[in-house]
Protein backbone atom coordinates (compact mmCIF):
# COMPACT_ATOMS: atom_id res chain seq x y z
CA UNK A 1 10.02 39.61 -17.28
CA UNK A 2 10.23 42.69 -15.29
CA UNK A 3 11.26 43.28 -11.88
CA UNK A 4 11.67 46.25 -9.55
CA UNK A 5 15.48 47.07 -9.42
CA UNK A 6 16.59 48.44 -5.90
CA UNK A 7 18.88 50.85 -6.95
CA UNK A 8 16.35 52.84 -9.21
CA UNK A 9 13.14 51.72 -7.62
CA UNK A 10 12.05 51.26 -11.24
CA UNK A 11 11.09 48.00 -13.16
CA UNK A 12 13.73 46.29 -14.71
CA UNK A 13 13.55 44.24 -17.96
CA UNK A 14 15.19 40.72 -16.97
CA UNK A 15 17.74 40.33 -19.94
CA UNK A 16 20.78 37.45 -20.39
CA UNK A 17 23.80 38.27 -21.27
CA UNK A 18 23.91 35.38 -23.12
CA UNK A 19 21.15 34.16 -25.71
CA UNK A 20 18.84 31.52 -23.74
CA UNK A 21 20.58 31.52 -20.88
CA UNK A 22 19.66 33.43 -17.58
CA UNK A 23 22.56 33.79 -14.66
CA UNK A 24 20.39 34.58 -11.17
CA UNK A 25 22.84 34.68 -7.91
CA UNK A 26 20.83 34.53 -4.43
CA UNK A 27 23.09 36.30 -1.50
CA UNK A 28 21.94 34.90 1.70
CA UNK A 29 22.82 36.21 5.53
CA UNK A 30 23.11 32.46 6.58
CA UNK A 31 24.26 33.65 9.93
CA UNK A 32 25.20 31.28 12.35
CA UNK A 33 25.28 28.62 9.53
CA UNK A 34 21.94 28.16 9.27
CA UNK A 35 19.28 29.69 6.81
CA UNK A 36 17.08 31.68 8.51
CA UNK A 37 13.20 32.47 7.04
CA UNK A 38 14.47 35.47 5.23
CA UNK A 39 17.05 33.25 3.37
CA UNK A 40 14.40 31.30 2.94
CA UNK A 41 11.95 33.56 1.41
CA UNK A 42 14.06 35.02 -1.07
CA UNK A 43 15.12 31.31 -2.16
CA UNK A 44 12.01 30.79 -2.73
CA UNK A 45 11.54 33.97 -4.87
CA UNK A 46 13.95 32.60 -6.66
CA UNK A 47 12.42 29.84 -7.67
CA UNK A 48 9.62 31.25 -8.86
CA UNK A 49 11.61 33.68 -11.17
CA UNK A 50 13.39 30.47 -12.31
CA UNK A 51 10.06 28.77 -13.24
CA UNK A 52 8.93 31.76 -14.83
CA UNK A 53 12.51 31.95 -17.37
CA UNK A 54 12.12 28.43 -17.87
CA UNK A 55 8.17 28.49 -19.21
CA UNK A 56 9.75 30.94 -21.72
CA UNK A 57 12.41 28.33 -22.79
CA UNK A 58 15.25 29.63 -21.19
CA UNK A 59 18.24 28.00 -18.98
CA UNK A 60 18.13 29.47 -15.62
CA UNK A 61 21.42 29.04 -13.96
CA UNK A 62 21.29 29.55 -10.28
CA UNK A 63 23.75 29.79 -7.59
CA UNK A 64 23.27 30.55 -3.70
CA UNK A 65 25.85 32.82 -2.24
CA UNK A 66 27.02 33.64 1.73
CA UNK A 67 30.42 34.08 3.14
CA UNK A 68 32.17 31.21 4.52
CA UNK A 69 30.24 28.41 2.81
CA UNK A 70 31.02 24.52 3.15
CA UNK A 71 29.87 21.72 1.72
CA UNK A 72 28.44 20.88 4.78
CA UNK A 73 26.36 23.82 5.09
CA UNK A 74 25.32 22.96 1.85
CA UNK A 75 23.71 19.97 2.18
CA UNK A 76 21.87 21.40 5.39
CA UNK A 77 20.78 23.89 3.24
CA UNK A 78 18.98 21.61 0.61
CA UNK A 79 17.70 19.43 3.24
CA UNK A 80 15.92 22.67 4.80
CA UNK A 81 14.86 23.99 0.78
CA UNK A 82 13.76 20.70 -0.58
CA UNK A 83 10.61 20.32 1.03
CA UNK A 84 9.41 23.55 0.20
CA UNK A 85 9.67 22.72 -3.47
CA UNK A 86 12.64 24.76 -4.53
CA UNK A 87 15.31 23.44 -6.67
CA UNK A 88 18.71 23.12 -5.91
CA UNK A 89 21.17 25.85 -7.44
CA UNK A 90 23.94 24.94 -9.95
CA UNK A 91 26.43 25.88 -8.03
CA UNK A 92 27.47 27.43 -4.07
CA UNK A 93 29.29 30.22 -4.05
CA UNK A 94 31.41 30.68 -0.96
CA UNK A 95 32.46 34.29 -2.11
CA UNK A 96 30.54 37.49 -2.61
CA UNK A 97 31.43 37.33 -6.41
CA UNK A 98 29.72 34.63 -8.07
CA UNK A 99 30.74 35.20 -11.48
CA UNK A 100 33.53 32.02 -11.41
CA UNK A 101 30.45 29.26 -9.70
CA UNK A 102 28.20 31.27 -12.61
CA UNK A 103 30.41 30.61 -15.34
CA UNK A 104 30.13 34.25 -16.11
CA UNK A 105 28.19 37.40 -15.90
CA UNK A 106 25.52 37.71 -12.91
CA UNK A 107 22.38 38.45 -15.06
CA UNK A 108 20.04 39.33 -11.76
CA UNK A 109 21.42 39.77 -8.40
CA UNK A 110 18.52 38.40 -5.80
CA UNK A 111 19.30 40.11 -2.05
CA UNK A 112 17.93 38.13 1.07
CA UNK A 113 16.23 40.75 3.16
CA UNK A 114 18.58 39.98 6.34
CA UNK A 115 22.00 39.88 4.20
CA UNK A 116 24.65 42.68 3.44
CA UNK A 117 23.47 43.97 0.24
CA UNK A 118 25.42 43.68 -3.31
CA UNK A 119 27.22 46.45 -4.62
CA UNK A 120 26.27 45.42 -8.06
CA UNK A 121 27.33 48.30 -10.68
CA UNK A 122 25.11 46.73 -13.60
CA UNK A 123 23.40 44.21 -13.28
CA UNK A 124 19.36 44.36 -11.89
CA UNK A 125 19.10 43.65 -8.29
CA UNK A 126 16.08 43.60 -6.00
CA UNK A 127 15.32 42.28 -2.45
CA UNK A 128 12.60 40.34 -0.48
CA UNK A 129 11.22 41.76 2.68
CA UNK A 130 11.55 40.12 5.86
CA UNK A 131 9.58 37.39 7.56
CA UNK A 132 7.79 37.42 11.08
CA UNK A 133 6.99 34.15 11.93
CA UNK A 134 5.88 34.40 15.71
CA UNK A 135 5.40 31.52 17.24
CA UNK A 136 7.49 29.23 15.02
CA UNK A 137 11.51 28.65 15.04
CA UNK A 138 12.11 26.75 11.95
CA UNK A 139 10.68 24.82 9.44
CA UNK A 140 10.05 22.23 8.77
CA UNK A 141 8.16 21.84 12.43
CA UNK A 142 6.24 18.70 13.18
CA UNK A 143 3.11 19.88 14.71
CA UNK A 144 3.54 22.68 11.85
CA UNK A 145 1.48 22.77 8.32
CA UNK A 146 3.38 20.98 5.75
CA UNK A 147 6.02 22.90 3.99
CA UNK A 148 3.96 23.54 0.40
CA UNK A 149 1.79 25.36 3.02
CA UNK A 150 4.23 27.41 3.75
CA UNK A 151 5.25 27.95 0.42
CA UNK A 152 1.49 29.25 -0.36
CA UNK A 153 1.27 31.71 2.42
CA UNK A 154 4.90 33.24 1.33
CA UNK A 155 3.87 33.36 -2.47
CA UNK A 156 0.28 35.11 -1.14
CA UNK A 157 1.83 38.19 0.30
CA UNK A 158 4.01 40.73 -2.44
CA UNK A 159 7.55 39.66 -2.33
CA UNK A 160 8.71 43.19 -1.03
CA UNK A 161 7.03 43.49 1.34
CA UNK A 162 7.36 42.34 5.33
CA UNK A 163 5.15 38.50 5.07
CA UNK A 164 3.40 37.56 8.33
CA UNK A 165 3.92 33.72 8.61
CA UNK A 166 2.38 33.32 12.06
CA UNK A 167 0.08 29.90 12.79
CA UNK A 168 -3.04 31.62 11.81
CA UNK A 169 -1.79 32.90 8.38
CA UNK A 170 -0.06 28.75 8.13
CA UNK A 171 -3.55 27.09 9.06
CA UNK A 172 -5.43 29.41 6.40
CA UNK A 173 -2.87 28.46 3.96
CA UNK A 174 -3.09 24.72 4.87
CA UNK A 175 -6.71 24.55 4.35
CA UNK A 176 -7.25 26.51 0.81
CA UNK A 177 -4.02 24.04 0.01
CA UNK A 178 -6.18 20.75 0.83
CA UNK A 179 -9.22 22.60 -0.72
CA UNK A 180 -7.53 22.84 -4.21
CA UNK A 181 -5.48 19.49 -4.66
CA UNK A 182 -9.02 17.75 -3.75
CA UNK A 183 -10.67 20.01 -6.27
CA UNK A 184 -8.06 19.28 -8.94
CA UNK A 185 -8.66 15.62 -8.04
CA UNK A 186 -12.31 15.96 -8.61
CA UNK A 187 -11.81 17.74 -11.69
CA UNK A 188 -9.38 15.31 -13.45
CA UNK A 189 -12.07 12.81 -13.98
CA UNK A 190 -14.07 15.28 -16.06
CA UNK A 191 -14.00 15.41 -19.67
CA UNK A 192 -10.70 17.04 -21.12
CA UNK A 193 -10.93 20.50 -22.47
CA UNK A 194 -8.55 23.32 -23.23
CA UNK A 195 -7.54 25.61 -20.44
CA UNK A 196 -9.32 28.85 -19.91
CA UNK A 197 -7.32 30.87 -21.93
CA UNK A 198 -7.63 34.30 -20.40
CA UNK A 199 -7.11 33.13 -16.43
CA UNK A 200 -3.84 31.36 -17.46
CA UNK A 201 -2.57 34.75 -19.70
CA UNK A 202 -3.53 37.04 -16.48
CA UNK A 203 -1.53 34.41 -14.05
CA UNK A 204 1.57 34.67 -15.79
CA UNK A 205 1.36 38.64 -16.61
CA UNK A 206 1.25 38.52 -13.32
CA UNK A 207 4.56 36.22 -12.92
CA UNK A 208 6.16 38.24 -15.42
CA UNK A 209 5.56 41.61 -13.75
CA UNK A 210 7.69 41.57 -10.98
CA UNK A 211 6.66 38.11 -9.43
CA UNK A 212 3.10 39.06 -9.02
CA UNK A 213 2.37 35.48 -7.07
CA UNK A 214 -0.47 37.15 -5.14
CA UNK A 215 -2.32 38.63 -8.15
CA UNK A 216 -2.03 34.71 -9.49
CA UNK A 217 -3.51 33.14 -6.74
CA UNK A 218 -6.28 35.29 -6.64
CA UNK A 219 -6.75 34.61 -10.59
CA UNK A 220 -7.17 30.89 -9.18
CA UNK A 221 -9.75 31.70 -6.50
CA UNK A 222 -11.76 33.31 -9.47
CA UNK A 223 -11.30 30.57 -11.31
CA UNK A 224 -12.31 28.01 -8.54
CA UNK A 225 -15.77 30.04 -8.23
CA UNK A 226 -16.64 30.27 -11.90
CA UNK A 227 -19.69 28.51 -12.57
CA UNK A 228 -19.14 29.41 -16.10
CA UNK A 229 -15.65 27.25 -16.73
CA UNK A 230 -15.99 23.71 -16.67
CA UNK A 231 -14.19 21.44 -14.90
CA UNK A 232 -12.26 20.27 -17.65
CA UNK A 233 -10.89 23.65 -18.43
CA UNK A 234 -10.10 24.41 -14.41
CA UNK A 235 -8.03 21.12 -13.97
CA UNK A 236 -5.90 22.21 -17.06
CA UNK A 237 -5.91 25.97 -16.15
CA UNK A 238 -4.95 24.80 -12.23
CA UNK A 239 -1.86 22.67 -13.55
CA UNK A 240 -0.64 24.73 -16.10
CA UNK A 241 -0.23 27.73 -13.33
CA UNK A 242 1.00 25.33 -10.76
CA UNK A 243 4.23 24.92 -13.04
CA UNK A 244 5.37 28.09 -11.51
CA UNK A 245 3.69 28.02 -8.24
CA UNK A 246 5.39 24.61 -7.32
CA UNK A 247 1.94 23.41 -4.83
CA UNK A 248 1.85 19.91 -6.59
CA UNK A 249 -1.93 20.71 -6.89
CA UNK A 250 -1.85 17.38 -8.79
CA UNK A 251 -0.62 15.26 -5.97
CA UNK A 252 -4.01 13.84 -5.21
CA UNK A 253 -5.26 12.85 -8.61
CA UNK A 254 -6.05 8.60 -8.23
CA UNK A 255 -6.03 8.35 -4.40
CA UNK A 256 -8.95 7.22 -2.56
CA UNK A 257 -10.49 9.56 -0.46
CA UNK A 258 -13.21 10.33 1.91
CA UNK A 259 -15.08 13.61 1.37
């Protein structure tokens, strides 16, 4: 995996320090206690790098740093995290060296976009850009698009860049959301094939070069509109790239619906 290392501006081979096991360490702003959406976003980034390690058989060990952490905070934190689909770290770090809640070395150093950044002297480290989100204060909002959706229209825009996340960008993500876990449901009752092997290899060269979630999205759409695959071969393609885009794409599959 290769990612774009701040200091050099230059891609970065991921490597452990340790065989088969990857150390990641998030540093989040978390100002006023509370994560904010870019704490958010780059949590999320981290995720996906996480899923990524772990299709290639490696540990990922993960731990989310900020300055005067609590337990409390904490728990707020996961209950804000969780229904986006992103796991919860090993450990919490309430210092900006993580290396004791790591259990050594920092492998990758991940830099929220609105938080002081690392002085690492090693180690990779790249950022996420920022978030506008006009229009919405926090997530997860009632009136709002469910939080997956939100997790779709952050992993459709490049991760270093500024992400628009106003209600227009939220609806659009919403609806090609719906579109594709009733597709996957419609698909699942055809016969079983092998996945298309070439859309799955470009989604994850895409994952593995710097995070590319956009580029693996789009591999979807093109996959969606193929009247060459069959359906068997989409519903095992869809799932097998959902294991890093964390949509549950399968989530329909056996309910009754009304199309």
């Amino acid at each position: 995996m290769r990612l774009t290392d701040l200091r050099t501006g230059q891609r970065a081979e991921i490597q452990s320090t340790r065989r088969g096991l990857l150390r990641v360490c998030v540093h989040l702003s978390a100002r006023g206690g509370s994560l904010g959406f870019g704490d958010l976003r780059a949590l999320l980034v981290a995720d996906v790098l996480a899923r990524t390690a772990e299709t290639e058989g490696a540990q990922v060990v993960l731990v989310h740093a900020a300055g005067g952490l609590t337990e409390e905070r904490a728990k707020a934190w996961a209950r804000d995290t969780g229904p986006l689909g992103i796991h919860p770290p090993a450990e919490h770090a309430d210092t900006r060296d993580p290396r004791a809640a790591l259990g050594g070395p920092v492998d990758v150093h991940l830099v929220a976009d609105s938080a002081e950044a690392w002085k690492a002297a090693d180690e990779p480290l790249f950022t996420t850009g920022p978030v506008h989100a006009s229009g919405i204060d926090r997530l997860p909002q009632a009136d709002a698009p469910e939080p997956l959706a939100v997790r779709l229209a952050l992993l459709g825009q490049a991760h270093q860049r500024a992400a628009d996340l106003d209600p227009a960008v939220l609806a659009d993500a919403q609806t090609l959301l719906d579109r594709w876990r009733r597709l996957v449901a419609t698909w699942a009752d055809a016969p079983s094939l092998p996945l298309h092997i070439e859309a799955v290899r470009r989604a994850f060269a895409a994952f593995h070069d710097d995070l590319d979630t956009a580029t693996a999205l789009t591999v979807l759409r093109e996959l969606e509109s193929d009247p060459g695959v069959p359906d068997g071969a989409r519903f095992e393609s869809f799932l097998r790239v959902d294991r890093v885009l964390g949509l549950e794409l399968p989530r329909d599959i056996g309910r009754q619906h009304a199309w």
